[in-house]
C-alpha atoms as a PDB file:
ATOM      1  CA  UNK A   1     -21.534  -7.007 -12.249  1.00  0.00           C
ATOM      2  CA  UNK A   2     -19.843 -10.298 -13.078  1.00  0.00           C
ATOM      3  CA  UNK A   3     -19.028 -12.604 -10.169  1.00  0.00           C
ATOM      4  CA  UNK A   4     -16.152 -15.839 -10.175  1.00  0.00           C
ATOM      5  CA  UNK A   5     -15.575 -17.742  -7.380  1.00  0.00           C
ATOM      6  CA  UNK A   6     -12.428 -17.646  -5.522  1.00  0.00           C
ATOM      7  CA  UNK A   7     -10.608 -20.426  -5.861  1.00  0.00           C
ATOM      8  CA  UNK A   8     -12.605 -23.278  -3.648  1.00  0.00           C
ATOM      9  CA  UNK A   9     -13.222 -21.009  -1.176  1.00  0.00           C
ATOM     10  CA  UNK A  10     -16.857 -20.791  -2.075  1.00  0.00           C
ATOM     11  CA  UNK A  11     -16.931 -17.254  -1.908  1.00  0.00           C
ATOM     12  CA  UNK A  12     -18.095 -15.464  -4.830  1.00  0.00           C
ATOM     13  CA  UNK A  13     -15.981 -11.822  -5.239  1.00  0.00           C
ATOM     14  CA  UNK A  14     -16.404  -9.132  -8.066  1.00  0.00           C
ATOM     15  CA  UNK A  15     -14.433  -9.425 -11.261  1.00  0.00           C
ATOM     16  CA  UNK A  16     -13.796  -5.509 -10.621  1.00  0.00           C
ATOM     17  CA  UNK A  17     -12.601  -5.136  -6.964  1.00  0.00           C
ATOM     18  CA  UNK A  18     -12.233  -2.000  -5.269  1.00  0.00           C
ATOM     19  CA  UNK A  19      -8.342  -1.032  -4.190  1.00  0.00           C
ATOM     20  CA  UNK A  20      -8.552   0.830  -1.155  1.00  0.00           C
ATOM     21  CA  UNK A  21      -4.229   1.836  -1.019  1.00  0.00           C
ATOM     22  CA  UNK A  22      -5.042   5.125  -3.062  1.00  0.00           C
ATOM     23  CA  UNK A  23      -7.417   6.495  -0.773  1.00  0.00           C
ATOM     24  CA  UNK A  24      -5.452   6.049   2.462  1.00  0.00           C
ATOM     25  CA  UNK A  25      -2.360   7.553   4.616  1.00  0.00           C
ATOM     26  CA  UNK A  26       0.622   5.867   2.609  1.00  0.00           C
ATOM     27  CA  UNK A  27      -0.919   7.584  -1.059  1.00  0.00           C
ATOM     28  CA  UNK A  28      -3.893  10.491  -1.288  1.00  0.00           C
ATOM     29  CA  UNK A  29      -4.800  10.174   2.376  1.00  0.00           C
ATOM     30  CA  UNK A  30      -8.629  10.966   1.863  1.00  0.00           C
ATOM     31  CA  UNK A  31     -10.084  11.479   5.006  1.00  0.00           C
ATOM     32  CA  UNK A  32     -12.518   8.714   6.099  1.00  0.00           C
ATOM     33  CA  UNK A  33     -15.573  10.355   6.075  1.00  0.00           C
ATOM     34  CA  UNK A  34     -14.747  11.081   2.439  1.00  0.00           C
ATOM     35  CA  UNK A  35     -13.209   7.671   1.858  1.00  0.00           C
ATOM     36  CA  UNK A  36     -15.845   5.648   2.799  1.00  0.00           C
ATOM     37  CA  UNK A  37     -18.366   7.694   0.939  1.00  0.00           C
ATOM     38  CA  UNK A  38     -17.048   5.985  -1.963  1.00  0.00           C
ATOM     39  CA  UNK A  39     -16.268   2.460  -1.255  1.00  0.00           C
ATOM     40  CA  UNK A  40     -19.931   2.633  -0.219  1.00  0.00           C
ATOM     41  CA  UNK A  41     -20.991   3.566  -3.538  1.00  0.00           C
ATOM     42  CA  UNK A  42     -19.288   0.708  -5.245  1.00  0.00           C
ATOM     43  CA  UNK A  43     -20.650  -1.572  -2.632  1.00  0.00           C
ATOM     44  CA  UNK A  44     -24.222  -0.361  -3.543  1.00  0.00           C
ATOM     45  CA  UNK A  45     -22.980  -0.802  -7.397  1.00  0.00           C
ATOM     46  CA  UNK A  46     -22.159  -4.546  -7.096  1.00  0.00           C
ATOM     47  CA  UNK A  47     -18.846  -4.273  -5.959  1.00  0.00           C
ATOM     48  CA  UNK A  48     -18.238  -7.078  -3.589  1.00  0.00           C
ATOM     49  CA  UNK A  49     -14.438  -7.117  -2.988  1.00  0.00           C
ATOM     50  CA  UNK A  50     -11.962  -4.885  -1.606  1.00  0.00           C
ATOM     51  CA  UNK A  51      -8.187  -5.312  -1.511  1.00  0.00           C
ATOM     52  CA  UNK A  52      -6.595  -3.635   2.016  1.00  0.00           C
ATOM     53  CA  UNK A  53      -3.748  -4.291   4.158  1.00  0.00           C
ATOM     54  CA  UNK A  54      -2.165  -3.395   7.835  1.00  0.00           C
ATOM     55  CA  UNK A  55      -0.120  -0.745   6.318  1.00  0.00           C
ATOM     56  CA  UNK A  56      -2.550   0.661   3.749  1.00  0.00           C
ATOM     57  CA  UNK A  57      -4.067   2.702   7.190  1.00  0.00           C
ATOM     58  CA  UNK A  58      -7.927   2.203   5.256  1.00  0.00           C
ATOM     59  CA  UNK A  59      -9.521   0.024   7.905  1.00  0.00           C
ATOM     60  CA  UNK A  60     -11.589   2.509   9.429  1.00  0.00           C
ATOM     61  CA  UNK A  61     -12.549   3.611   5.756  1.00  0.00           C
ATOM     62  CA  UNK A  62     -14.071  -0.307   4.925  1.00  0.00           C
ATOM     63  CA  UNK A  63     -15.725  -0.193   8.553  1.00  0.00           C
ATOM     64  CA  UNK A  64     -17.483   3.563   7.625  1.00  0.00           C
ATOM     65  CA  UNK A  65     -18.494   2.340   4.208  1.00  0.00           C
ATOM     66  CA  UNK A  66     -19.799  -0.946   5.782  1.00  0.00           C
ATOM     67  CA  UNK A  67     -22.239   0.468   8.168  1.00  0.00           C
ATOM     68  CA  UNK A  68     -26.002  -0.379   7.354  1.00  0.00           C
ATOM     69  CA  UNK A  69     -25.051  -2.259   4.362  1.00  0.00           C
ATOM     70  CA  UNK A  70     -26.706  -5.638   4.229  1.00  0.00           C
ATOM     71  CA  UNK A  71     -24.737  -7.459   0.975  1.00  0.00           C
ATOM     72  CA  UNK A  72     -21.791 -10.023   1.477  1.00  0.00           C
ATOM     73  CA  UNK A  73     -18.546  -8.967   1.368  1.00  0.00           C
ATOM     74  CA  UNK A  74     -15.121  -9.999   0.762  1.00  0.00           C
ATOM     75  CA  UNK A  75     -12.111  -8.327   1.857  1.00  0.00           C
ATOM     76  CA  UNK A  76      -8.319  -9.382   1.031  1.00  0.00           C
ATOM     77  CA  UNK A  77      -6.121  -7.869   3.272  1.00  0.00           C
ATOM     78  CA  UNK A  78      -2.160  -9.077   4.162  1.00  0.00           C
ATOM     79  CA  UNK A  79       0.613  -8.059   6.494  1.00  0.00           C
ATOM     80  CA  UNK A  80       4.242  -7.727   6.492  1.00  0.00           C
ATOM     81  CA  UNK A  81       4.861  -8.787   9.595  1.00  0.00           C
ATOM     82  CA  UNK A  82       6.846 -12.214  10.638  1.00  0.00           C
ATOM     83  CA  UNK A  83       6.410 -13.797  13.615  1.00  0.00           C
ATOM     84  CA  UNK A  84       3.477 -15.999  14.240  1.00  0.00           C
ATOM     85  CA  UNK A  85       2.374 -13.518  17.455  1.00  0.00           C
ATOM     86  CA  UNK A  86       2.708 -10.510  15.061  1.00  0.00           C
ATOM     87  CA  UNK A  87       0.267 -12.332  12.558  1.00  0.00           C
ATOM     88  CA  UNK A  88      -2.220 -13.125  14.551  1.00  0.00           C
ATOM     89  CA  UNK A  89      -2.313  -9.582  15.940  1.00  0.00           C
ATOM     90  CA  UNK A  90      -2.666  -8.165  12.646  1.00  0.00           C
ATOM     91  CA  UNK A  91      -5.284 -10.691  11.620  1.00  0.00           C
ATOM     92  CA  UNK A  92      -7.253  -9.515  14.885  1.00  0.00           C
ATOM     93  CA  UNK A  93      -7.233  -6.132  13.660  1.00  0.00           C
ATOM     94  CA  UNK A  94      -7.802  -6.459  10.525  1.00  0.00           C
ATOM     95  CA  UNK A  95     -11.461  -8.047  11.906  1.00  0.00           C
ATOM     96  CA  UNK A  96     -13.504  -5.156  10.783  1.00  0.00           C
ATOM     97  CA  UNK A  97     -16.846  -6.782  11.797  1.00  0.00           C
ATOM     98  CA  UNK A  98     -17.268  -9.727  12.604  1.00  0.00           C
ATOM     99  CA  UNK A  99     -19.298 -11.178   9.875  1.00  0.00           C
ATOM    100  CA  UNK A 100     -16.575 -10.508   7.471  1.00  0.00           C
ATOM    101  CA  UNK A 101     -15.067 -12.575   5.631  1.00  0.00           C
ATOM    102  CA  UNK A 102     -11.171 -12.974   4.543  1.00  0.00           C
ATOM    103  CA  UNK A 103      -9.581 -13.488   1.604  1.00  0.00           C
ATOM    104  CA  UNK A 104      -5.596 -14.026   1.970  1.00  0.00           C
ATOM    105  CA  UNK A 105      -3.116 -14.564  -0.900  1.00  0.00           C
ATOM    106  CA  UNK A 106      -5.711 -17.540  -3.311  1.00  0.00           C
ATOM    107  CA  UNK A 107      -3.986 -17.877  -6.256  1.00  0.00           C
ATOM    108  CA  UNK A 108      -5.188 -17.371  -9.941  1.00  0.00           C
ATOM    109  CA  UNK A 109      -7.714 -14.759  -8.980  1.00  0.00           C
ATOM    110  CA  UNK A 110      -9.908 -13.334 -11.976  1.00  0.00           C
ATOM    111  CA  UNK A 111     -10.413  -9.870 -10.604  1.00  0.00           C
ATOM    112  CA  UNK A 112      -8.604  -6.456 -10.738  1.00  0.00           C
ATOM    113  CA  UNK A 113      -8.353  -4.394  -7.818  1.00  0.00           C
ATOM    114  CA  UNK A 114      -8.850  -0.676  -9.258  1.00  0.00           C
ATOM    115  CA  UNK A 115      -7.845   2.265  -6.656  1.00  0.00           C
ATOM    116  CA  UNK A 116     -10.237   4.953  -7.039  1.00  0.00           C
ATOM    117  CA  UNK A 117     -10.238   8.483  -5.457  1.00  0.00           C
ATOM    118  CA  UNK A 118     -13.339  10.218  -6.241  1.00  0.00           C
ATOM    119  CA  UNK A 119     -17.388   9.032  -6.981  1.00  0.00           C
ATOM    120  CA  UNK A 120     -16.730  10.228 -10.644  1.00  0.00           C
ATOM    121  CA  UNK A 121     -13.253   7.812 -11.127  1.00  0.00           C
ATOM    122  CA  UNK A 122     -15.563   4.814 -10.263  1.00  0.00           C
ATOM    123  CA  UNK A 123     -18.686   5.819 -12.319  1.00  0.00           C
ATOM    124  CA  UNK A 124     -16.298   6.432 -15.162  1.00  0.00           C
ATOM    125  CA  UNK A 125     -14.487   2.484 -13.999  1.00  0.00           C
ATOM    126  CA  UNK A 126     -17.986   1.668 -13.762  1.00  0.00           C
ATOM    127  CA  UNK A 127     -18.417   2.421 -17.055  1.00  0.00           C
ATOM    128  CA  UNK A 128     -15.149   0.596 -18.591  1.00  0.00           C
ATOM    129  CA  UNK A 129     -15.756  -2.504 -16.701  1.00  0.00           C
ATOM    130  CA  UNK A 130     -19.454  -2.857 -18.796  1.00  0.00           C
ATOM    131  CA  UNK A 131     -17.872  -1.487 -21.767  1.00  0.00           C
ATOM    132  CA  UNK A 132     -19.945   1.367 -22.029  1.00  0.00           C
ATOM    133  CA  UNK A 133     -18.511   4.301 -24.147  1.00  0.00           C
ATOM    134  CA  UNK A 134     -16.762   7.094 -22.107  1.00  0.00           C
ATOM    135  CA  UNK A 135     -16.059   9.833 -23.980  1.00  0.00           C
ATOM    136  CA  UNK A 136     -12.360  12.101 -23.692  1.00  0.00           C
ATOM    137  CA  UNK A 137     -14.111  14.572 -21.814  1.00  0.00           C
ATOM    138  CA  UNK A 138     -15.379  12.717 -19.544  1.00  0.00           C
ATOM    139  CA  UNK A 139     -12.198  10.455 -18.986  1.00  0.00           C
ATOM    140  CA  UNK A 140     -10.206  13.890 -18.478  1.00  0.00           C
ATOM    141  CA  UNK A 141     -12.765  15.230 -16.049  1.00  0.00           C
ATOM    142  CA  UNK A 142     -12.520  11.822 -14.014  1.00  0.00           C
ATOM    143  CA  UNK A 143      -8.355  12.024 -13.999  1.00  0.00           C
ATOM    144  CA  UNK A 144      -8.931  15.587 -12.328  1.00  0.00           C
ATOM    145  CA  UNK A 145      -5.867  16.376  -9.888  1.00  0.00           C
ATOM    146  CA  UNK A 146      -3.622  13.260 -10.507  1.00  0.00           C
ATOM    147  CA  UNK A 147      -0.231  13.627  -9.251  1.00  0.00           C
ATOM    148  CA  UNK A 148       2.895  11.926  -8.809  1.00  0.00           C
ATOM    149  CA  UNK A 149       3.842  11.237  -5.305  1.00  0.00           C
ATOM    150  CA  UNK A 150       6.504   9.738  -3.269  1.00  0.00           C
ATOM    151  CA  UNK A 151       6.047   7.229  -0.603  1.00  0.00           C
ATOM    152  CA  UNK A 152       6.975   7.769   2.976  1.00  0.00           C
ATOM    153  CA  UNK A 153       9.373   4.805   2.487  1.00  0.00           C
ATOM    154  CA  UNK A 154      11.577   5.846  -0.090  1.00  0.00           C
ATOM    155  CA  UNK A 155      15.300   4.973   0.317  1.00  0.00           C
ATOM    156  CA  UNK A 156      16.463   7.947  -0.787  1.00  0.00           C
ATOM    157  CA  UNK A 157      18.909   6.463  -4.142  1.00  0.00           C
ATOM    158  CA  UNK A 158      17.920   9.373  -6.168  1.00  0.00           C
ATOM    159  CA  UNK A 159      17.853   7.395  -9.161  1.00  0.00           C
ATOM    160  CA  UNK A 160      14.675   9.120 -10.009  1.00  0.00           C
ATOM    161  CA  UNK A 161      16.317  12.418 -10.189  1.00  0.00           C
ATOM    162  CA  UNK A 162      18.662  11.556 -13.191  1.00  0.00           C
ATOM    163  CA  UNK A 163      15.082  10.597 -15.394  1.00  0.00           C
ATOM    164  CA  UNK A 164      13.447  13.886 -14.684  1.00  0.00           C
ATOM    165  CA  UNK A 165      14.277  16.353 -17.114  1.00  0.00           C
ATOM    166  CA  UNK A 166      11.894  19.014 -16.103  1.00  0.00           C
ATOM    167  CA  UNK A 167      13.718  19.642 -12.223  1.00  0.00           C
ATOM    168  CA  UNK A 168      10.789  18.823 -10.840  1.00  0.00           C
ATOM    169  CA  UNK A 169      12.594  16.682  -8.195  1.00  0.00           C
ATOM    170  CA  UNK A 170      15.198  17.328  -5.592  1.00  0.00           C
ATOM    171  CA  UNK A 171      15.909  15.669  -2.624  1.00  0.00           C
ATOM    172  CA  UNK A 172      14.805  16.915   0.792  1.00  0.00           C
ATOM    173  CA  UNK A 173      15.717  15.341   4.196  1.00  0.00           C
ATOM    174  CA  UNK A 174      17.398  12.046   2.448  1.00  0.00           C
ATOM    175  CA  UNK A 175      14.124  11.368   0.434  1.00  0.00           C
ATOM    176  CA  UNK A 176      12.810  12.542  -2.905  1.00  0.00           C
ATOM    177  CA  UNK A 177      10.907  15.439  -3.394  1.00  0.00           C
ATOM    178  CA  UNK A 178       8.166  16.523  -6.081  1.00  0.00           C
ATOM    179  CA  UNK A 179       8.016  19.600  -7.213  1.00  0.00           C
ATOM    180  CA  UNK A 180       4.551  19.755  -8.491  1.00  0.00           C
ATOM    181  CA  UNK A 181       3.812  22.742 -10.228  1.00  0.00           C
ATOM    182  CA  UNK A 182       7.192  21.181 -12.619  1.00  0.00           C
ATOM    183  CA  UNK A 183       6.143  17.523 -13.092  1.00  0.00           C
ATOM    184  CA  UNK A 184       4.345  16.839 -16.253  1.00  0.00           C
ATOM    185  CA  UNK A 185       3.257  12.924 -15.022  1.00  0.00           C
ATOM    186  CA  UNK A 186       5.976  11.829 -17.491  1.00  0.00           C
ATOM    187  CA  UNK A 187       6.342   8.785 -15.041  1.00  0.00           C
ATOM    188  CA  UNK A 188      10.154   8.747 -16.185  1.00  0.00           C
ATOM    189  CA  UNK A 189      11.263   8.655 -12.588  1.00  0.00           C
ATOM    190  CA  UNK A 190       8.768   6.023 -11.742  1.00  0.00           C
ATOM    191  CA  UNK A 191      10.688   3.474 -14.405  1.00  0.00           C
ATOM    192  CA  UNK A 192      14.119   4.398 -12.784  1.00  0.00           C
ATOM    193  CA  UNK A 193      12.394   3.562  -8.725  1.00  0.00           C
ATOM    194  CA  UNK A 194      13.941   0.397  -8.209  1.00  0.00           C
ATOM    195  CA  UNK A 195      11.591   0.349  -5.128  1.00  0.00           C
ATOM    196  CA  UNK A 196       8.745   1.413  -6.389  1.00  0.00           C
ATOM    197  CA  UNK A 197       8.546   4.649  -4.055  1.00  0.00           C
ATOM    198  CA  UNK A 198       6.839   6.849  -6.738  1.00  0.00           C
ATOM    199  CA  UNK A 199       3.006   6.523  -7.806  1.00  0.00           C
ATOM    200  CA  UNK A 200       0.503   8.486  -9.779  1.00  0.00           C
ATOM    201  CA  UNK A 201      -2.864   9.063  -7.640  1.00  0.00           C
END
């Protein structure tokens, strides 16, 4: 794994940081036992850095995953709230342990933060980050159930309903609604989101 320093921090991070939004409440909601099962494993594969936040609900995931493990780790995390109180607050919960420590908004950071879902998704990341050959198969297999899913947020515009041309979206209790067994992952609807309400996980 390939290591740059983060700004003049001192703190060295992974050029391939792990992205913990897919696996929590606001996207695939993998439970933490599951979760953390798999940060762990790209801990123990050199992965050093992981992107969170107050709202991302994956916390308790990094705290699972951190348990026993003995490496340094760095851990971005952010929060939309205002006031200086509020801050603090979230900065005080965001404390997973102690030891940790925080990486807030550096700029001109070398590293991608890559969600991943499954063991397989990061073996096969794994293998792109060292360019190692992945074969279609194997990239297919590592996709498995993808799906296109709203956020909890959404404001309801329906723009995205005008770009799908399969019916595969509707709009249920003022928000949009996938249909899932009609959505081909176009990502038509995504482009028309001025919000950015509608991922692929």
């Amino acid at each position: 794994m390939d290591y740059a320093e983060l700004g003049k921090t001192g703190l060295r991070v992974s050029r391939l940081a792990f992205g913990t939004l897919t696996i929590g409440p606001l996207q695939r909601n993998i439970d933490e036992t599951v979760g953390s099962v798999i940060i762990r494993k790209a801990l123990d594969a050199g992965i050093n850095f992981l992107d969170t936040a107050q709202s991302y609900g994956t916390y308790n995931h990094i705290r699972r995953a951190l348990e026993g493990f003995a490496g340094d780790v760095v851990i971005a995390s952010k929060s939309g709230v205002a006031g200086y109180d509020e801050m603090a607050e979230a900065v005080e919960e965001a404390d997973v342990v102690s030891s940790l420590r925080y990486a807030f908004d550096f700029p001109h950071l070398h590293a991608v933060a890559v969600g991943m879902l499954t063991e397989q998704e990061l073996d096969v990341n794994l293998k792109i980050y060292y360019h190692q050959e992945v074969d279609a198969e194997e990239l297919a297999s590592a996709g498995g159930d993808k799906r296109m899913f709203v956020v909890k947020f959404c404001k309801g515009c329906g723009n995205c309903l005008e770009a799908c041309t399969h019916d595969a979206l509707s709009m249920v209790n003022e928000k949009a609604y996938i249909e899932h067994s009609k959505c081909v992952l176009c990502g038509y609807c995504r482009k028309e989101c001025p919000h950015s309400m509608i991922r692929i996980i």
